[in-house]
Each structure stands twice: as C-alpha cells, then as structure tokens.
N, C-alpha and C. Protein backbone atom coordinates (compact mmCIF):
# COMPACT_ATOMS: atom_id res chain seq x y z
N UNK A 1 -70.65 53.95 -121.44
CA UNK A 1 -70.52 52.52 -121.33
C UNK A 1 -70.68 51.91 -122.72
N UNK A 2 -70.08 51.00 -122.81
CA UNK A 2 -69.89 50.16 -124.02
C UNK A 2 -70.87 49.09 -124.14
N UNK A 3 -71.56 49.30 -125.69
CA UNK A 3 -72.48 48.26 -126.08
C UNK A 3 -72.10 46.93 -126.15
N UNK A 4 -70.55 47.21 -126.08
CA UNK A 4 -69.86 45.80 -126.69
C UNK A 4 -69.96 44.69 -125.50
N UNK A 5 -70.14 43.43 -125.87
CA UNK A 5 -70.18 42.53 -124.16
C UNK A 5 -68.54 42.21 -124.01
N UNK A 6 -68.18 41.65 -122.59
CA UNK A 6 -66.76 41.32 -122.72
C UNK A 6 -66.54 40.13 -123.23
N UNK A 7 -65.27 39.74 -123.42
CA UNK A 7 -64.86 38.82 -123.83
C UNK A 7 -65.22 37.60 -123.19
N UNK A 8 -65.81 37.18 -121.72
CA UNK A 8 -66.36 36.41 -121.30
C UNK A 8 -67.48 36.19 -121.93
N UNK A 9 -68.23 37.54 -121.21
CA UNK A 9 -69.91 36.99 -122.23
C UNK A 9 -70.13 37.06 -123.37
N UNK A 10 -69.01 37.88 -124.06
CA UNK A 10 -69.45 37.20 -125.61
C UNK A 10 -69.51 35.79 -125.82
N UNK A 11 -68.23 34.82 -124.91
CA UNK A 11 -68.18 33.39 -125.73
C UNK A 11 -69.26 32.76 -124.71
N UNK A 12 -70.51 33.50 -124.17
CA UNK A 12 -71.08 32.75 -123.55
C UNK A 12 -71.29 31.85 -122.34
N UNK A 13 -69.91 32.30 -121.34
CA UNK A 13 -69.71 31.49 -120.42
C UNK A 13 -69.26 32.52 -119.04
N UNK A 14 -69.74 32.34 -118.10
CA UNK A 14 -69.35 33.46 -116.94
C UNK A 14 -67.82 33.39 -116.40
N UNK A 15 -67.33 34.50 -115.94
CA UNK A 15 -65.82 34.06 -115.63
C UNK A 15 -65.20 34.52 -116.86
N UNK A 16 -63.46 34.30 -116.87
CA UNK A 16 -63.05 35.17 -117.63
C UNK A 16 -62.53 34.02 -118.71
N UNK A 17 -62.28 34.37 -119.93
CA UNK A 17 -61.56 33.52 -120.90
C UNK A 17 -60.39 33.58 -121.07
N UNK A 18 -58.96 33.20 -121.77
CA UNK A 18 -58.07 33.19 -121.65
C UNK A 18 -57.73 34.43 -122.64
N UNK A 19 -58.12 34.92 -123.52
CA UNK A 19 -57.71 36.16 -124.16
C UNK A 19 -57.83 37.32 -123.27
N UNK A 20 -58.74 37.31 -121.89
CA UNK A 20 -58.79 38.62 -121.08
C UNK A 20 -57.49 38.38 -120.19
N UNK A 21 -56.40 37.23 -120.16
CA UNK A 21 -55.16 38.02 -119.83
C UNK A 21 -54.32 38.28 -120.58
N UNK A 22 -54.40 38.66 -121.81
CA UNK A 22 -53.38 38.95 -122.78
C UNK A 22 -53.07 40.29 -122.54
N UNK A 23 -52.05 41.02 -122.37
CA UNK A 23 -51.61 41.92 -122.17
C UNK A 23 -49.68 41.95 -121.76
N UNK A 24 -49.54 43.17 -120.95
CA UNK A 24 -48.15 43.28 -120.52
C UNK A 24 -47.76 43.50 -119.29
N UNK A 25 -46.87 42.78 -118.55
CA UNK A 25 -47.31 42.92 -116.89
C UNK A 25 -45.72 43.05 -116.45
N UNK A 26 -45.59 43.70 -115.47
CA UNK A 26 -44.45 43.24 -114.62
C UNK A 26 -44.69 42.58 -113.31
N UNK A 27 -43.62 42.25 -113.01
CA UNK A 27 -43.62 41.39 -112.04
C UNK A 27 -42.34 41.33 -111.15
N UNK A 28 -42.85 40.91 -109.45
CA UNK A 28 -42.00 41.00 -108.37
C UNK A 28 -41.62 39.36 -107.73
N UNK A 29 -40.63 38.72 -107.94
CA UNK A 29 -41.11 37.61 -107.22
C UNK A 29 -40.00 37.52 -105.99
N UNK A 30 -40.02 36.27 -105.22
CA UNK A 30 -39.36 35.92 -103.90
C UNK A 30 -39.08 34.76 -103.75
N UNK A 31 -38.32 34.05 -103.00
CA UNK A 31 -38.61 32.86 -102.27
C UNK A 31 -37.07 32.08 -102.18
N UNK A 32 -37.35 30.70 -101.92
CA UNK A 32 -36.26 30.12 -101.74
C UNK A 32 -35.69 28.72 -102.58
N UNK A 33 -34.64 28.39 -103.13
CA UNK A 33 -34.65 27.35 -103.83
C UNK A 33 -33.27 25.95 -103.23
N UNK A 34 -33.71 25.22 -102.92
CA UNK A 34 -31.88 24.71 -102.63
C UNK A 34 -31.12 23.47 -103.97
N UNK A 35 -29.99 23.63 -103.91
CA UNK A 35 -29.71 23.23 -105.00
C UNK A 35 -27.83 22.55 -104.50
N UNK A 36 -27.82 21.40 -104.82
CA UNK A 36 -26.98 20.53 -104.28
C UNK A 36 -26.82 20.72 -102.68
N UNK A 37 -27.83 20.59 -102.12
CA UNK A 37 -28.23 20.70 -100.58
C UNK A 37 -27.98 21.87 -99.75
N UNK A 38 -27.65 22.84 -100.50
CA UNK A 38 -27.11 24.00 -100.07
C UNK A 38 -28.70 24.90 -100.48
N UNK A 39 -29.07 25.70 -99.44
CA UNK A 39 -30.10 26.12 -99.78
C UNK A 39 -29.97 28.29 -99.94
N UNK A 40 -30.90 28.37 -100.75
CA UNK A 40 -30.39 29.87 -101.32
C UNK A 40 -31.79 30.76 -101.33
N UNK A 41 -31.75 32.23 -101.13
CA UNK A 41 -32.96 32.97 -101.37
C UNK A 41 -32.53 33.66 -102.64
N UNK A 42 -34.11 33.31 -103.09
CA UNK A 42 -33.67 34.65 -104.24
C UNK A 42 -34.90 35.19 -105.04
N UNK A 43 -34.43 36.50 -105.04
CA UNK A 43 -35.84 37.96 -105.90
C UNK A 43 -35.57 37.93 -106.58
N UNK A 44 -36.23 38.79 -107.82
CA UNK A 44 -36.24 39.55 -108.93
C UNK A 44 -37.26 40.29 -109.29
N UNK A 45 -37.49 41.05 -110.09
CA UNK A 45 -38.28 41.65 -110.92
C UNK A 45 -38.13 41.79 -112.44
N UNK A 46 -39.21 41.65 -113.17
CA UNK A 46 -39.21 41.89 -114.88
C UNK A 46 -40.36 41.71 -115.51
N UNK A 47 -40.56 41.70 -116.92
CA UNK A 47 -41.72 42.08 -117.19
C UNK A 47 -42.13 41.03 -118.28
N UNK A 48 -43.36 40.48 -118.99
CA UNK A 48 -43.46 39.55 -119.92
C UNK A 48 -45.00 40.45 -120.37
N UNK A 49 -45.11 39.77 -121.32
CA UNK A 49 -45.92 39.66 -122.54
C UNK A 49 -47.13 38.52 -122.42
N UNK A 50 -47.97 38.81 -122.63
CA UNK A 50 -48.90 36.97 -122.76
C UNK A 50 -49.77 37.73 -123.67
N UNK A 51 -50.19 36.39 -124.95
CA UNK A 51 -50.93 36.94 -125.64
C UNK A 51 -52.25 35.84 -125.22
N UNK A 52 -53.41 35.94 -126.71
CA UNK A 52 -54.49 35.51 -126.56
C UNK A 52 -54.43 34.20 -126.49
N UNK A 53 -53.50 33.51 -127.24
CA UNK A 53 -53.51 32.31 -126.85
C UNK A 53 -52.88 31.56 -125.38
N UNK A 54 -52.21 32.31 -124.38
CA UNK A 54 -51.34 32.01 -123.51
C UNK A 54 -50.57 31.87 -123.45
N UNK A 55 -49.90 32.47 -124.87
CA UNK A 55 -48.32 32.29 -124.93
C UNK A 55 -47.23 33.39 -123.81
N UNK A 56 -46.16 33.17 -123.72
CA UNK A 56 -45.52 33.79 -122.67
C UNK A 56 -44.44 34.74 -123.32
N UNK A 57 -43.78 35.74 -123.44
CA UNK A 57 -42.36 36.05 -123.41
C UNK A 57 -42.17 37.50 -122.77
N UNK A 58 -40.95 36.96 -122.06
CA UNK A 58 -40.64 38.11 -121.40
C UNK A 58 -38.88 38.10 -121.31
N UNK A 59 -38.88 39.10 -120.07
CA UNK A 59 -37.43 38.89 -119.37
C UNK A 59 -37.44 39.25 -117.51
N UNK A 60 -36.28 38.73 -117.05
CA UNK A 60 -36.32 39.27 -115.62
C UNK A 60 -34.55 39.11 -114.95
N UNK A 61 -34.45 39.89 -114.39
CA UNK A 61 -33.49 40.20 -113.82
C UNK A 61 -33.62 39.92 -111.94
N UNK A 62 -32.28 38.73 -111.84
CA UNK A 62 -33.08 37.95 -110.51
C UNK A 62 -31.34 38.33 -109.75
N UNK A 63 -31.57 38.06 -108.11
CA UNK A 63 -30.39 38.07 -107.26
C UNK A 63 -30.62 36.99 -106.61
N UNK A 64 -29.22 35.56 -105.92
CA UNK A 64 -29.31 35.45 -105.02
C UNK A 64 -28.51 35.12 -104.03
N UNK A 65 -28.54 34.47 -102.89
CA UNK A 65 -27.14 34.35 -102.25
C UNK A 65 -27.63 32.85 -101.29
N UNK A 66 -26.30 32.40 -101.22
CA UNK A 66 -26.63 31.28 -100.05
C UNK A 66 -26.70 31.31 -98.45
N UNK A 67 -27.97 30.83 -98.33
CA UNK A 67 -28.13 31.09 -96.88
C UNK A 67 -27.30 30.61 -95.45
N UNK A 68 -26.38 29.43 -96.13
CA UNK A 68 -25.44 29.18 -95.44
C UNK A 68 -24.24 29.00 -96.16
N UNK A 69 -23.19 28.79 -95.20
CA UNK A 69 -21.69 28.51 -95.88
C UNK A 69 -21.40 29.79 -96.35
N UNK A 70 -20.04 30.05 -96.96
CA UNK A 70 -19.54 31.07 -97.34
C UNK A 70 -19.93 31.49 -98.29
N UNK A 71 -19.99 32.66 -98.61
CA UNK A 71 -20.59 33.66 -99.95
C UNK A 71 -19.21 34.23 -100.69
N UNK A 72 -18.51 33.66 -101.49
CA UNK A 72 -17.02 33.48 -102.17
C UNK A 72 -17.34 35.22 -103.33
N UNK A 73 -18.55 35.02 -104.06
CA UNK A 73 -18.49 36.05 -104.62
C UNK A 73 -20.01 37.00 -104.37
N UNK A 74 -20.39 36.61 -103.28
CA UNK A 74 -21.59 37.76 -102.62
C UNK A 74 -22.93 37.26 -103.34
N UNK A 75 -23.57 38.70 -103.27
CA UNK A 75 -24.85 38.30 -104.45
C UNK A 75 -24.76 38.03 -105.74
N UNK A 76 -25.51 36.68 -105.88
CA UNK A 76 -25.06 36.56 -107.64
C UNK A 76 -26.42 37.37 -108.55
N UNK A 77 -26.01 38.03 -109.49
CA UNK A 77 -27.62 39.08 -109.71
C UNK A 77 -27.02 38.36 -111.60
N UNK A 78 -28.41 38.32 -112.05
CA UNK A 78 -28.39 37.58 -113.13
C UNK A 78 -29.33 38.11 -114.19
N UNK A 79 -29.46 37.85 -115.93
CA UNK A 79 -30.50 37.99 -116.19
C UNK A 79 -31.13 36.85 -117.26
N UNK A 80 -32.69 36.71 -117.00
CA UNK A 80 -33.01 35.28 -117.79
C UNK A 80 -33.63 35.83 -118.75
N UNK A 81 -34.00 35.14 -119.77
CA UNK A 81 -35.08 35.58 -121.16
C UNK A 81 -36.33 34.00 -120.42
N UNK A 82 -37.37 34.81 -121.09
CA UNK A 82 -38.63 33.90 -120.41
C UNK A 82 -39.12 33.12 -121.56
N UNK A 83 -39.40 32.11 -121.72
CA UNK A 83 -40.79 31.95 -122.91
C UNK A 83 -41.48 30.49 -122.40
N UNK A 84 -42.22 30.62 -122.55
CA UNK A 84 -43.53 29.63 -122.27
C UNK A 84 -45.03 29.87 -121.82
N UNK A 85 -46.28 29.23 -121.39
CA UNK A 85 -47.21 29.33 -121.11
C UNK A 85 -47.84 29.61 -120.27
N UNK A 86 -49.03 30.53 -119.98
CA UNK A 86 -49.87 30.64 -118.93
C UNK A 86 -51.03 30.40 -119.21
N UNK A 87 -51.57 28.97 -118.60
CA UNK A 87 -53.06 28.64 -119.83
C UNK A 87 -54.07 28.45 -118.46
N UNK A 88 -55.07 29.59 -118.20
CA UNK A 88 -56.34 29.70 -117.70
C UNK A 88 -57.54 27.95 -117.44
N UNK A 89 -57.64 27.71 -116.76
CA UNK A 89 -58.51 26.61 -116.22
C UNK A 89 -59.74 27.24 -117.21
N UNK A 90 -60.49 25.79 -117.68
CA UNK A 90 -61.47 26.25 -117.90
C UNK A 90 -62.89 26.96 -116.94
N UNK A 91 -63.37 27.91 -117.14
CA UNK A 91 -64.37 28.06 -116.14
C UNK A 91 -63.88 29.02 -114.93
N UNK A 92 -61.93 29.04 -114.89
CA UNK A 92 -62.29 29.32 -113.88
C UNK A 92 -61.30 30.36 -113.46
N UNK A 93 -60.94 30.67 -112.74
CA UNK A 93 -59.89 31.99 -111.93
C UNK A 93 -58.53 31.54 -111.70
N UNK A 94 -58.78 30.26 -111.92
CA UNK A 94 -57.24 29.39 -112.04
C UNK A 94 -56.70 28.69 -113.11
N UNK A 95 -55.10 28.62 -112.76
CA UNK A 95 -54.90 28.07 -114.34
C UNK A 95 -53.25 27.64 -114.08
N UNK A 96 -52.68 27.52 -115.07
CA UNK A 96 -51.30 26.53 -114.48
C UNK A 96 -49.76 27.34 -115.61
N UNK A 97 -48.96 27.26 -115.44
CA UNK A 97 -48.11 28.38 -116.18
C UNK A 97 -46.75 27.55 -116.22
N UNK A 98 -45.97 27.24 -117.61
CA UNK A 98 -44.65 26.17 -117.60
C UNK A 98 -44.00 27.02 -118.23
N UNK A 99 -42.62 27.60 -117.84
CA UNK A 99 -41.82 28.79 -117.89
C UNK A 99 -40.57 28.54 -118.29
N UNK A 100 -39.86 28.30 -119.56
CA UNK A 100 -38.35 28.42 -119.33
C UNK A 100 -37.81 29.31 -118.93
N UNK A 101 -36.89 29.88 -117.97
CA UNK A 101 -35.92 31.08 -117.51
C UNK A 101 -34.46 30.32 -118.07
N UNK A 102 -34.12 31.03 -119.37
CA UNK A 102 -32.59 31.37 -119.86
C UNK A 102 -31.93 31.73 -119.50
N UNK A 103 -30.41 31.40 -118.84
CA UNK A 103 -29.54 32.33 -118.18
C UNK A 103 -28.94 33.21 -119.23
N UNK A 104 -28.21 34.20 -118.56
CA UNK A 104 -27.54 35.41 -119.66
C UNK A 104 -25.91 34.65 -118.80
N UNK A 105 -26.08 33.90 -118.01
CA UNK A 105 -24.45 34.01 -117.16
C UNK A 105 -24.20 32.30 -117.34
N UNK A 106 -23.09 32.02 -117.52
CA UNK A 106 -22.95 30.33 -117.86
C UNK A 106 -22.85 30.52 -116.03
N UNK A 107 -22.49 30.57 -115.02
CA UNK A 107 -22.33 30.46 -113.63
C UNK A 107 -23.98 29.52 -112.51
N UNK A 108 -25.18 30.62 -113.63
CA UNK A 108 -26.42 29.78 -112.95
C UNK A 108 -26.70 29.14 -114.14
N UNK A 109 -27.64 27.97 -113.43
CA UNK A 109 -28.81 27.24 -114.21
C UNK A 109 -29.69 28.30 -115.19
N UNK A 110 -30.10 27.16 -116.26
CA UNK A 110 -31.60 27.92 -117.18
C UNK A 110 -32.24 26.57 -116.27
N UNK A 111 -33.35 27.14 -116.17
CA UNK A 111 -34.60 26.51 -115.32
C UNK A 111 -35.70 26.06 -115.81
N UNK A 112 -36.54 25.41 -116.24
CA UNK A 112 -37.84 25.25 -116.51
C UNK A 112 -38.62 25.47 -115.30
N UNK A 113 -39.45 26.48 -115.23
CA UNK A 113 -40.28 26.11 -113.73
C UNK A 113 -42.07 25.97 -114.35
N UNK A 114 -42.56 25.17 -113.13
CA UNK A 114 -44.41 24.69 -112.82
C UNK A 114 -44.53 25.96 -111.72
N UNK A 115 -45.83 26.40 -112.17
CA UNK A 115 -46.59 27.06 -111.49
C UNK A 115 -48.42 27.03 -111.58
N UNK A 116 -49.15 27.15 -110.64
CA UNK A 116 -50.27 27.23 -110.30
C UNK A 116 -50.06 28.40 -110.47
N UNK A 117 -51.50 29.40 -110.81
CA UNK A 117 -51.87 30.54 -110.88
C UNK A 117 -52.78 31.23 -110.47
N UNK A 118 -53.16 32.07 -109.80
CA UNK A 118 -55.23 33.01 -109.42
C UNK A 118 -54.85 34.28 -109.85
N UNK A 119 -56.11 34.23 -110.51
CA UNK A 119 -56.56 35.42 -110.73
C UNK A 119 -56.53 36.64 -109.84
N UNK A 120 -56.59 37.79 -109.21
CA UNK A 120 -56.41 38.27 -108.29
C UNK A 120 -56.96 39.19 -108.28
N UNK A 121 -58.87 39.22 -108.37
CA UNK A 121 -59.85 40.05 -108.56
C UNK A 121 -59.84 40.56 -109.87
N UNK A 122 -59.24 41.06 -111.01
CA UNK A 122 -59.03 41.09 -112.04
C UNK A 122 -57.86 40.61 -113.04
N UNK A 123 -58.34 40.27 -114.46
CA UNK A 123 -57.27 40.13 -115.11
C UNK A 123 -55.65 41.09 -115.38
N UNK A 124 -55.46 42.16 -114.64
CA UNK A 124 -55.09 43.19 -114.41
C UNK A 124 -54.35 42.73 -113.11
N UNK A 125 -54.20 41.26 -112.46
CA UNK A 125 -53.48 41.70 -111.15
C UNK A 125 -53.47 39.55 -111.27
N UNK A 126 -51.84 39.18 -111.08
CA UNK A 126 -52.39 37.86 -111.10
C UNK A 126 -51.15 37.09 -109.98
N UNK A 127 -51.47 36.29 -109.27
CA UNK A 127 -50.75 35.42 -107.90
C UNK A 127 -50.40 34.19 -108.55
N UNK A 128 -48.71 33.72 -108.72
CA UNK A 128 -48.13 32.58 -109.65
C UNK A 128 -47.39 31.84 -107.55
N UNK A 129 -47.63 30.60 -107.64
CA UNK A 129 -46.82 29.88 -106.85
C UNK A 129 -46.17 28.81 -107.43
N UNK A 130 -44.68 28.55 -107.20
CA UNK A 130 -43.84 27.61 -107.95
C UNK A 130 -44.63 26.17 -107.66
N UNK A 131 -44.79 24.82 -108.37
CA UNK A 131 -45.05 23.80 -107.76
C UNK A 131 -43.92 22.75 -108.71
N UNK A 132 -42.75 23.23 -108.97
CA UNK A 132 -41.65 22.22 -109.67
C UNK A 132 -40.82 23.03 -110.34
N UNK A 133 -39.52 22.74 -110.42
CA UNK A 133 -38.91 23.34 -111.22
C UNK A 133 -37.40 22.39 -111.60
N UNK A 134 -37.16 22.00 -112.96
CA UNK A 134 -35.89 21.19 -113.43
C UNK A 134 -34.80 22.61 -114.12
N UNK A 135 -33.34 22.27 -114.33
CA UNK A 135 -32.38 22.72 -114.69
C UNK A 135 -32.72 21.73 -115.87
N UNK A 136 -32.39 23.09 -117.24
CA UNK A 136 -32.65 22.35 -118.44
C UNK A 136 -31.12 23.46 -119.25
N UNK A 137 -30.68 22.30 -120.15
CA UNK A 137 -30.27 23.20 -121.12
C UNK A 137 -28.68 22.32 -120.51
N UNK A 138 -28.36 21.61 -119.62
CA UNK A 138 -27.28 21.19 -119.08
C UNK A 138 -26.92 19.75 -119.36
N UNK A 139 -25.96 19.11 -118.96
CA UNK A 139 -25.61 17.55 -119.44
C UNK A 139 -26.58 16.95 -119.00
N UNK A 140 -27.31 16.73 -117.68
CA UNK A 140 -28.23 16.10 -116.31
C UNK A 140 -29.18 17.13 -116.38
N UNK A 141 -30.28 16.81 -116.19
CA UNK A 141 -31.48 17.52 -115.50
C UNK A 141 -31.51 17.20 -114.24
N UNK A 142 -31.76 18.16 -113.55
CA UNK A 142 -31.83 18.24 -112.00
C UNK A 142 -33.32 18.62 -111.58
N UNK A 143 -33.46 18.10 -110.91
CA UNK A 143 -34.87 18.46 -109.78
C UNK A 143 -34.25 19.83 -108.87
N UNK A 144 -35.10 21.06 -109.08
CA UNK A 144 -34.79 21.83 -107.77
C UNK A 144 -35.84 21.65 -106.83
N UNK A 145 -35.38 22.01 -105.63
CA UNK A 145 -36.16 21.97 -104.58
C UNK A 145 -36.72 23.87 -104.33
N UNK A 146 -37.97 24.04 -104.82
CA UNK A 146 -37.89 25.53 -105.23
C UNK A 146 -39.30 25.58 -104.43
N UNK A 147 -39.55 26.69 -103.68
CA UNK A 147 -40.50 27.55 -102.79
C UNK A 147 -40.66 29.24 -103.27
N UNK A 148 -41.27 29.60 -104.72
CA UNK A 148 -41.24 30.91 -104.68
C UNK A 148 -42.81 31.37 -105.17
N UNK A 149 -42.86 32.47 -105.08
CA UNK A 149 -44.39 32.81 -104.50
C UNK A 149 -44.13 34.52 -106.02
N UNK A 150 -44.87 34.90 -106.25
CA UNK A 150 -44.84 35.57 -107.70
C UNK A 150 -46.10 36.91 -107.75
N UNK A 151 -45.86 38.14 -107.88
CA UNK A 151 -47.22 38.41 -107.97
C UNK A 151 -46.74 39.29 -109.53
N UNK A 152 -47.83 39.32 -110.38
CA UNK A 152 -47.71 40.52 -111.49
C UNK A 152 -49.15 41.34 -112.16
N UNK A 153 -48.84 42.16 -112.42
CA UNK A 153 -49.58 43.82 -112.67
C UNK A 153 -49.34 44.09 -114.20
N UNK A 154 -50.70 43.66 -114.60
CA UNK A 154 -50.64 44.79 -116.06
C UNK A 154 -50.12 46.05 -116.36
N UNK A 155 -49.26 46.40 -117.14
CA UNK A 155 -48.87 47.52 -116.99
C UNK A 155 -50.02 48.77 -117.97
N UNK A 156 -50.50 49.80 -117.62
CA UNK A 156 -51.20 50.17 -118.10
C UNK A 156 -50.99 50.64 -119.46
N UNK A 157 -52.38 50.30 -120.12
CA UNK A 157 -52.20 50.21 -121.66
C UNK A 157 -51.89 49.00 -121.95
N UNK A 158 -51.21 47.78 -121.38
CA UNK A 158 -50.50 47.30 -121.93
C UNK A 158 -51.65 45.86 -122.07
C-alpha cells in the first residue's frame, strides 16, 4: 500500500476531485432524438480522453434510423470528432459535461450536446444523461429534442 494520500485527500476535501477523472474511457451510448418532427433512435460507441483539467477529446462512431416514415437510405452510421468539457461538481459525485460532436458526413448535423453526469462508484466507471442539445456549425441553430442516456469505462492503464 501506498504512503502517498489520493488525490482527494491530498487537497483536503472528501470525495473525489476533478483530476481523479482524467484518464481514457470508452463508451456505449443509446437513445432517441427527433428532429423536424420526425423522430429517430440512435447508438454508438467510441472513446475520449479527459484530462486534469476537464478537458474532453475524443471520437465516436454513431447509427441511426427513423422510427417512422420511410427509410430511403436505411441506417445512417456516421463518424463525429468530440471536444469539450466534463467539469465535476464541487464536493461531489456529480458534475455537468458540454460536448461538440463533428460530423465526418455533410448528410447529419454537428451537435453541441448538455449533459448531467454520476460518478458510478468509481472514477473508473461514469453515467452521462443528455439534458439539451443544439445543431451548430449550420446557417440556423436548431433545438433538438434529444433523450440519450451514456455510460463510459476507463480503459485500463488509461
């Protein structure tokens, strides 16, 4: 066992600090978004980066399709580049995360999305739920109407 204290109790305060999620994680997400009233599901998986300060970058590779009306070209499967923040509540196991997703395809939106965050018994395991998300990068910003639910895993070592 290590003499060293953790990064919590070194700065003196119980609970974790924002440098104990710096690491490398992947991630599975789900859910549903609708977008010009037409409503759509859609997954992915990929992996990001967060360092000590809460900075973000990653990438992820997402699918989805519309839940109604015709599907003209099936599943649309896509890939985004990530960058933005995941900044820890003070004190506490929660914390709030503002995400650009870049498209690689002119066909979808780049997205800005809001998320709430928990901890998920360790810094090693963490639960993201969407609470907003705008189309950025386009003539109009749009409001989506977005429901997706997020979980991600340190990758070991990382």
């Amino acid at each position: 066992m290590s003499d060293q204290p953790s990064t919590a109790s070194a700065a003196g305060r119980p609970g974790l600090v924002q440098a104990d999620l710096a690491g490398s994680f992947v991630y599975k997400f789900e859910g549903n978004a609708v977008r010009n009233n037409v409503a759509h599901r859609i997954c992915g998986i990929g992996t990001f980066t967060l360092d000590a300060a809460g900075q973000l970058a990653g990438s992820h590779t997402s699918s989805g399709t519309p839940l109604q009306g015709s599907v003209k070209d099936g599943v649309l499967v896509c890939t985004f580049t990530l960058k933005g923040s995941l900044l820890l509540d003070a004190g506490a196991h929660l914390g709030n995360a503002d995400i650009d997703f870049v498209s690689d395809n002119p066909r979808m939106d780049s997205v800005n999305g809001k998320f709430r965050f928990a901890v998920a018994g360790s810094p090693d395991r963490l639960w993201l739920m969407s609470t907003g998300a705008t189309t950025i990068g386009g003539a109009a910003t749009v409001t989506l109407d977005e429901l997706v639910i997020l979980e991600a895993v340190r990758i070991p070592g990382g």
